[in-house]
Protein backbone atom coordinates (compact mmCIF):
# COMPACT_ATOMS: atom_id res chain seq x y z
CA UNK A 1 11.01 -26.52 57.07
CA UNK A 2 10.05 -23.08 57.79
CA UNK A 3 11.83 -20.47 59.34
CA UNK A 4 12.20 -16.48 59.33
CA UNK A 5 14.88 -13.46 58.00
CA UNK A 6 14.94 -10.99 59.31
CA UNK A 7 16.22 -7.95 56.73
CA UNK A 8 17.53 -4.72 58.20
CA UNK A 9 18.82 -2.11 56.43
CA UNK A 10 22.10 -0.49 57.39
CA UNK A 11 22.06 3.07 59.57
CA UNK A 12 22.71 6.39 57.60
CA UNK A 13 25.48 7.13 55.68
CA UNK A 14 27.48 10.57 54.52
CA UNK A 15 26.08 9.38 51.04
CA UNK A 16 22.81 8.75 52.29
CA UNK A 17 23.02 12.29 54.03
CA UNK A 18 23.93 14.28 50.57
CA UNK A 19 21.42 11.92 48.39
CA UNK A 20 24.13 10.74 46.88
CA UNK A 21 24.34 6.94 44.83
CA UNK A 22 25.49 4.22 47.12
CA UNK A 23 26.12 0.88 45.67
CA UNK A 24 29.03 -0.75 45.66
CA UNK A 25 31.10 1.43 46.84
CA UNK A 26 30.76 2.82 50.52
CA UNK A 27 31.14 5.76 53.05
CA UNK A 28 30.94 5.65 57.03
CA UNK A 29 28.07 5.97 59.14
CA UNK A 30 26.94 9.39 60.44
CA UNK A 31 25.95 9.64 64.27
CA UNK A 32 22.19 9.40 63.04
CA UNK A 33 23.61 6.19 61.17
CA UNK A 34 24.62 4.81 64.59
CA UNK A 35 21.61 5.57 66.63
CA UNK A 36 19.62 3.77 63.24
CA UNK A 37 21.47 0.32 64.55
CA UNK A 38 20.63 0.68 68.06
CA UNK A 39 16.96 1.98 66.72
CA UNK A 40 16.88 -1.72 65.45
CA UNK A 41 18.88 -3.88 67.80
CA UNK A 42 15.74 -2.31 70.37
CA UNK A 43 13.15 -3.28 68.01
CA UNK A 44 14.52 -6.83 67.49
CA UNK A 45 16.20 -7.13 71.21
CA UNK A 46 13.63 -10.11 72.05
CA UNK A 47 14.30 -11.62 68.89
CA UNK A 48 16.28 -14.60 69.48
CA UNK A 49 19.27 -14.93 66.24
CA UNK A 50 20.07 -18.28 65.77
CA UNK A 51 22.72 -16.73 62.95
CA UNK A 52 23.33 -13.08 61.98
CA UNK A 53 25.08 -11.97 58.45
CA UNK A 54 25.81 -8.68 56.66
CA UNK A 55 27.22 -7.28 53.15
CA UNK A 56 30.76 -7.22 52.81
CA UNK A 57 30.08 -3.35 53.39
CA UNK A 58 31.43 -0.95 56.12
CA UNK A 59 28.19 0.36 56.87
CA UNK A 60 26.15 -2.80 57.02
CA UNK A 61 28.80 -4.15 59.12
CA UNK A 62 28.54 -1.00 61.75
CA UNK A 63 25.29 -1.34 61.41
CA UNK A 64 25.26 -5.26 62.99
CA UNK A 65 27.63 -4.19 65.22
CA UNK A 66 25.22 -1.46 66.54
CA UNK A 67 21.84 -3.74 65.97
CA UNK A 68 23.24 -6.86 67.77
CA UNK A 69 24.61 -4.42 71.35
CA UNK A 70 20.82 -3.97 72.03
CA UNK A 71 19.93 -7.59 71.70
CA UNK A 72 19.22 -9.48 75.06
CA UNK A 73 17.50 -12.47 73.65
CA UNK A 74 20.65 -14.22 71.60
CA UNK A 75 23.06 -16.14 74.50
CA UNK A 76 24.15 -18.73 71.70
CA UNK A 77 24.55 -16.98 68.59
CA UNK A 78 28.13 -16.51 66.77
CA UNK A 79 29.86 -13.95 65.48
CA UNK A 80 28.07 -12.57 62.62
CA UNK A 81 29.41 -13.00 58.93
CA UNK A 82 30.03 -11.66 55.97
CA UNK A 83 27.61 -12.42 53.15
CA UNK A 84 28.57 -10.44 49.77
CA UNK A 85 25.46 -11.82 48.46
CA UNK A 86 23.58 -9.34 49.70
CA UNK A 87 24.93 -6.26 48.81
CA UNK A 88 23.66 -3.34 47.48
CA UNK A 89 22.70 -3.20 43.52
CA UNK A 90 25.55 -1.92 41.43
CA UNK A 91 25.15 1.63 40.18
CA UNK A 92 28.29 1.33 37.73
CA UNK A 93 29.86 4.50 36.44
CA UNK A 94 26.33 6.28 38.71
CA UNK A 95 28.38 5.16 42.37
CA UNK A 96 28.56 8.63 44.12
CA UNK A 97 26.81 11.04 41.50
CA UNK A 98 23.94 13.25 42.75
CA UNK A 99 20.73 10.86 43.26
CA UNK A 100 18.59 13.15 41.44
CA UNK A 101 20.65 13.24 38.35
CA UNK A 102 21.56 10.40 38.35
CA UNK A 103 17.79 8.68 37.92
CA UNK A 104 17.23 11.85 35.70
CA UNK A 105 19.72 10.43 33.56
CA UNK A 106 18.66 6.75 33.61
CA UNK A 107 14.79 7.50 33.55
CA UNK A 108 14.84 10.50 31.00
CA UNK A 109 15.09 7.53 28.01
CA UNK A 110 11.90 5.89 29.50
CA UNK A 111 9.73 8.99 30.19
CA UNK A 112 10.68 9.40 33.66
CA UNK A 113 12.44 12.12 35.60
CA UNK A 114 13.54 10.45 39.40
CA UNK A 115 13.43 6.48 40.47
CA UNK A 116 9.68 7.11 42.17
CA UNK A 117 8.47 7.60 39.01
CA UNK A 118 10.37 4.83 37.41
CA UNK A 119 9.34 2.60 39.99
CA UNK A 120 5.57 3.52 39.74
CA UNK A 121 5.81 2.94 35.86
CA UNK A 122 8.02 0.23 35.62
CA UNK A 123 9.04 -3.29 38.01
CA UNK A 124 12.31 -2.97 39.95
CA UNK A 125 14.09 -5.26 37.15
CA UNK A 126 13.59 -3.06 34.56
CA UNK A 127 15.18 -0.15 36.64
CA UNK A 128 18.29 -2.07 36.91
CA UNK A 129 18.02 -2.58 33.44
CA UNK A 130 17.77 0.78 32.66
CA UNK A 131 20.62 1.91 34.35
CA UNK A 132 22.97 -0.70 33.16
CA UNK A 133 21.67 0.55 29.64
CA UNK A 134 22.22 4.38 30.72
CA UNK A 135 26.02 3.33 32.17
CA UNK A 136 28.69 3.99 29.59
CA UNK A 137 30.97 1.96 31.07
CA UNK A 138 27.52 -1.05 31.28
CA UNK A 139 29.52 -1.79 35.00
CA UNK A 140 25.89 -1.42 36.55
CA UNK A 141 24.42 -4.56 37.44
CA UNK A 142 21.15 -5.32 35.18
CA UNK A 143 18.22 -7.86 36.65
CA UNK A 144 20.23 -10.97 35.54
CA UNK A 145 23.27 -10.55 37.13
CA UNK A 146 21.74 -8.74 40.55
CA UNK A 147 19.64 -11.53 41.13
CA UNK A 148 22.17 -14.01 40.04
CA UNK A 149 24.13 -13.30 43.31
CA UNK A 150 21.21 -12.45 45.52
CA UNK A 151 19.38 -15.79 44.63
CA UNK A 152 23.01 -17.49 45.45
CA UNK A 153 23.56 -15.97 48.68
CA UNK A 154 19.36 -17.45 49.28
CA UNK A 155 20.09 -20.94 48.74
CA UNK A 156 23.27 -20.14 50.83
CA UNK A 157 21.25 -19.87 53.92
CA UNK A 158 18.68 -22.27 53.18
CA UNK A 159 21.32 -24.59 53.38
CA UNK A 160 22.45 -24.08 57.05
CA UNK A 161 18.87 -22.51 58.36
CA UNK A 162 16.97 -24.93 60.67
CA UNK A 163 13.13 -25.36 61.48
CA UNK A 164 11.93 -22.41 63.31
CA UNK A 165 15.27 -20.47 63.15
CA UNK A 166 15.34 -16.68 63.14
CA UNK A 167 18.25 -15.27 60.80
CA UNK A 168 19.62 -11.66 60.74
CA UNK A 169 20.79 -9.93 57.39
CA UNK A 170 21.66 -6.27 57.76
CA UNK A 171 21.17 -4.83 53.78
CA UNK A 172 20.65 -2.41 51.55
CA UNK A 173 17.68 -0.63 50.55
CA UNK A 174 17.58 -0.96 47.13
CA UNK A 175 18.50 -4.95 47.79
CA UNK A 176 15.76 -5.36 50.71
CA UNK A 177 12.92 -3.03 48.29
CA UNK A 178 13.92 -5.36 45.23
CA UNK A 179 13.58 -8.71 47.44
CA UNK A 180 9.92 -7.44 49.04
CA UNK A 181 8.80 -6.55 45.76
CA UNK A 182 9.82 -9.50 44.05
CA UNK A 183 7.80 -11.76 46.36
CA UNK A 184 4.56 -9.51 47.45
CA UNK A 185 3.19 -7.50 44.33
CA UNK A 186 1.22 -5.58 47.20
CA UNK A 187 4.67 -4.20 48.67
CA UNK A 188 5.14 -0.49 47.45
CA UNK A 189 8.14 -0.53 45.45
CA UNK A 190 7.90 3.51 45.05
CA UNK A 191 8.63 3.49 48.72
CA UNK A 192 12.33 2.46 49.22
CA UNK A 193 13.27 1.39 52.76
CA UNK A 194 14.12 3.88 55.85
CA UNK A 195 17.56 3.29 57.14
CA UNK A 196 17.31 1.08 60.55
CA UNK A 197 14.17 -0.39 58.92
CA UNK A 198 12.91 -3.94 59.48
CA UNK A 199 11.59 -5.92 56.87
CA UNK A 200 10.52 -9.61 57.75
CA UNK A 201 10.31 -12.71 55.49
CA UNK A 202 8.71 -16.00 56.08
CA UNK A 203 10.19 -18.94 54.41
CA UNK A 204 8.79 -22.46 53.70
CA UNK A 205 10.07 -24.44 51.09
CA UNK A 206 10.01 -22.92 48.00
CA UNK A 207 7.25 -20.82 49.25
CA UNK A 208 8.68 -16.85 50.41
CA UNK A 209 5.91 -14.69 52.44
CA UNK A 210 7.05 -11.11 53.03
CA UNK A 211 5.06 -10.88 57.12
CA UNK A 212 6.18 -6.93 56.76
CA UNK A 213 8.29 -4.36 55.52
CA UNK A 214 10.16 -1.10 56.20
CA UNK A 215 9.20 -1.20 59.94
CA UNK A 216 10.26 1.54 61.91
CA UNK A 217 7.68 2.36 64.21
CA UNK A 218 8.66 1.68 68.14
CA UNK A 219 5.35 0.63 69.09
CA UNK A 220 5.19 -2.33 66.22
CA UNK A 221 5.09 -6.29 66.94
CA UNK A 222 8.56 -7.54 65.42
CA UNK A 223 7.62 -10.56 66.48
CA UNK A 224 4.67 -10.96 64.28
């Protein structure tokens, strides 16, 4: 059984706005944030949902909200859910500090000075890693316990997904760069996700094929 999900990340925040850390906790969208949804309901308007889910986040939910207005292709498909699965990476005591000094902090240990050059040096895991070992409270999620929940809230929909079905999950960019990375070692994990991006996974089986990621560009085949 194959079928496709479709990963979206959630409009612009007032965090995303001041580069501030956004994990767990949350902040509302900004008018740019709400155009971002309706950039990519458009994109994905002929895109026919046979189920739609987002984090058990304000903005991801907006986001949906926003994304599924534009869609014309969807007669049948319920109201989306909830899915805390895939939320954003846990940033721990980090959750609303600068985003520069924050990874200045985390990296500095490991020869790095942002989360580009942590990402170029080192694999997504060992970033959460690091800043679960740079927390002094060790509340940020590390590999094991991200992808704990993230590989839970997988088998989740592979359980109710049916041959050919296409499934909506408005994320996180952090969440969506970690998933691309983990299953195409060509993806460029120094380059995180734009907000109202589309990134598209194929799944078969066991098998996980990412067909593209961080798509923003109007004139691109979502369909593909």
């Amino acid at each position: 059984m194959a079928f496709n999900i479709y990963l979206v990340r959630h409009g612009q925040t007032i965090l995303n706005k001041y580069n501030r850390m956004q994990g767990w906790c949350d902040s509302p969208l900004t008018p740019k944030g709400m155009l971002d949804g309706h950039m990519a309901g458009q994109h994905l308007s002929h895109i026919n949902f046979a189920r739609a889910f987002h984090s058990d986040t304000t903005r991801a939910e907006k986001t949906c909200y926003f994304l599924l207005q534009e869609n014309v292709s969807s007669p049948e498909l319920p109201d989306p859910e909830e899915l805390s699965a895939f939320r954003e990476q846990s940033y721990g005591y980090f959750e609303g500090s600068d985003s520069d000094q924050a990874w200045l902090m985390v990296g500095a240990a490991h020869g790095c000075r942002s989360f580009h050059e942590m990402a170029a040096k080192y694999s997504m895991d060992d970033t959460k890693n690091f800043t679960k070992q740079a927390d002094p409270f060790h509340n940020a999620e590390d590999a094991e316990e991200y992808w704990k929940r993230v590989d839970a809230g997988f088998d989740y929909i592979k359980g109710i997904a049916k041959d050919n079905d296409n499934i909506l999950i408005v994320s996180h960019g952090t969440t969506i760069r970690s998933i691309a990375a983990r299953f195409d070692e060509n993806v460029d994990q120094t380059v995180g996700p734009k907000n109202g991006s589309v990134t598209k996974l194929v799944m078969d089986g066991d098998q996980v094929k990412v067909a593209y990621f961080n798509q923003v560009d109007d004139e691109f085949n979502y369909g593909q």
